[in-house]
Protein backbone atom coordinates (compact mmCIF):
# COMPACT_ATOMS: atom_id res chain seq x y z
CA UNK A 1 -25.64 -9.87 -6.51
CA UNK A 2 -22.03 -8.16 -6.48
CA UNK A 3 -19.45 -9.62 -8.59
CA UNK A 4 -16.80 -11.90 -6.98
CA UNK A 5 -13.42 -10.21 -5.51
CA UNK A 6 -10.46 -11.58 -6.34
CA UNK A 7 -7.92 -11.79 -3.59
CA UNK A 8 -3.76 -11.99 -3.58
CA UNK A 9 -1.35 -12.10 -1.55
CA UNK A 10 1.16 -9.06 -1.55
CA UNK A 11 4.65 -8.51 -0.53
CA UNK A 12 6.82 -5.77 -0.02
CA UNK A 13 10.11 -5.51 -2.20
CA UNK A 14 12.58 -2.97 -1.84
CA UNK A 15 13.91 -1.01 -5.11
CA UNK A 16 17.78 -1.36 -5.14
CA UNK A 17 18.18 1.03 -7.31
CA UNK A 18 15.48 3.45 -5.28
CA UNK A 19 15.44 2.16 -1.98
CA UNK A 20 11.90 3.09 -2.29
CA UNK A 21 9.18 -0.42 -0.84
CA UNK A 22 6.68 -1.65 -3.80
CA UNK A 23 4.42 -4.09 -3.66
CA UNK A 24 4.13 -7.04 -5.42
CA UNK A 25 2.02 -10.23 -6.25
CA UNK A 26 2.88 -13.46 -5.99
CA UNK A 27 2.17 -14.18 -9.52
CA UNK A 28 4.62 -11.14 -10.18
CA UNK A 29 7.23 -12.90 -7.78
CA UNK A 30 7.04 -15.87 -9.64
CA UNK A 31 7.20 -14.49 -13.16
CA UNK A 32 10.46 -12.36 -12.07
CA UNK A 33 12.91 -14.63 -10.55
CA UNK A 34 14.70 -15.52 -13.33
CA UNK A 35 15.46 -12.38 -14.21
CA UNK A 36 15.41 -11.12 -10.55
CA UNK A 37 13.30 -8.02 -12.11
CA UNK A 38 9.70 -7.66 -10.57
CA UNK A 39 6.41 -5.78 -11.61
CA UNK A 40 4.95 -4.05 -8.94
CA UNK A 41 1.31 -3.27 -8.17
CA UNK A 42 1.83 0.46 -9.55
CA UNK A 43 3.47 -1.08 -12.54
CA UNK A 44 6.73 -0.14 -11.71
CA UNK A 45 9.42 -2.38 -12.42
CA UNK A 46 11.95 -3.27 -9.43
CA UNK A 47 15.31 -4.79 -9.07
CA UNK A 48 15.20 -6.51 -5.33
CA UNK A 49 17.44 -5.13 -2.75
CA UNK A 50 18.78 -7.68 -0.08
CA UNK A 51 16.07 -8.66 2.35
CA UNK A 52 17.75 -7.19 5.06
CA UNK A 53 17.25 -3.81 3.24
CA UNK A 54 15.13 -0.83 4.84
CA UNK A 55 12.97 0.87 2.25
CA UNK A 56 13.45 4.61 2.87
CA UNK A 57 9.51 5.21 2.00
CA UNK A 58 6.56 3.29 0.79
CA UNK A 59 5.27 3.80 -3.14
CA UNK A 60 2.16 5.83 -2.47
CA UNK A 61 0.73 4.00 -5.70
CA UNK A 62 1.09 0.82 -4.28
CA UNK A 63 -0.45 1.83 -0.83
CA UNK A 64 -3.40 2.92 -2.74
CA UNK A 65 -3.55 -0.37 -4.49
CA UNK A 66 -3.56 -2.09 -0.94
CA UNK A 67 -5.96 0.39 0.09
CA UNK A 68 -8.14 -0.53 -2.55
CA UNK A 69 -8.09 -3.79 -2.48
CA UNK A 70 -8.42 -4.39 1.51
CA UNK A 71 -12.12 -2.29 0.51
CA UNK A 72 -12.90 -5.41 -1.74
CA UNK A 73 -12.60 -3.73 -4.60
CA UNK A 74 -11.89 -6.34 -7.31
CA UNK A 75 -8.25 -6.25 -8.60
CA UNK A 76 -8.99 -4.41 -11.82
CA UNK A 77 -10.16 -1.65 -9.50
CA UNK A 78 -7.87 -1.45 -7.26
CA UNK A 79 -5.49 -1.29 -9.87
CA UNK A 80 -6.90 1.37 -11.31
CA UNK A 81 -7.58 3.24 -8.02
CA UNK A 82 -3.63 3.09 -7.47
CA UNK A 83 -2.20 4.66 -10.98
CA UNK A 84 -5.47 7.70 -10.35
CA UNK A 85 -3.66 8.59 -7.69
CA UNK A 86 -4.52 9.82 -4.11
């Protein structure tokens, strides 16, 4: 019997400072509104740009991470399969 997979939902940010698309949990969203400061996926840490914003590329970390996850991996994996690296 495989161990359970946890899934989350995801959404796409866009660094202000970067310009540069992360992604990030709900849980994360939640955590960082006060302070309008948001960890990412990768374990990055982003300042949202307006909503209207166009990232200029995708974190490869985080794509990974989605990657990862969309296999079923469980979230400690995929995790881990994003910061290794492509």
């Amino acid at each position: 019997m495989s161990a359970p997979t946890m899934r989350c939902e995801v959404l796409s940010f866009v660094d202000a400072r970067t310009g540069d698309a992360h992604l990030v949990t709900s849980d994360a969203v939640g955590s960082g509104c006060r302070a309008g400061r948001y960890v990412t996926v990768c374990g990055a840490v982003v300042v949202a740009a307006s909503l209207t914003a166009a990232e200029k590329k995708y974190c490869r970390s985080c794509l990974g991470w989605q990657g990862a996850h969309a296999r079923g991996e469980g979230l400690a994996r995929a995790v881990d399969t994003a910061r290794a690296g492509p």
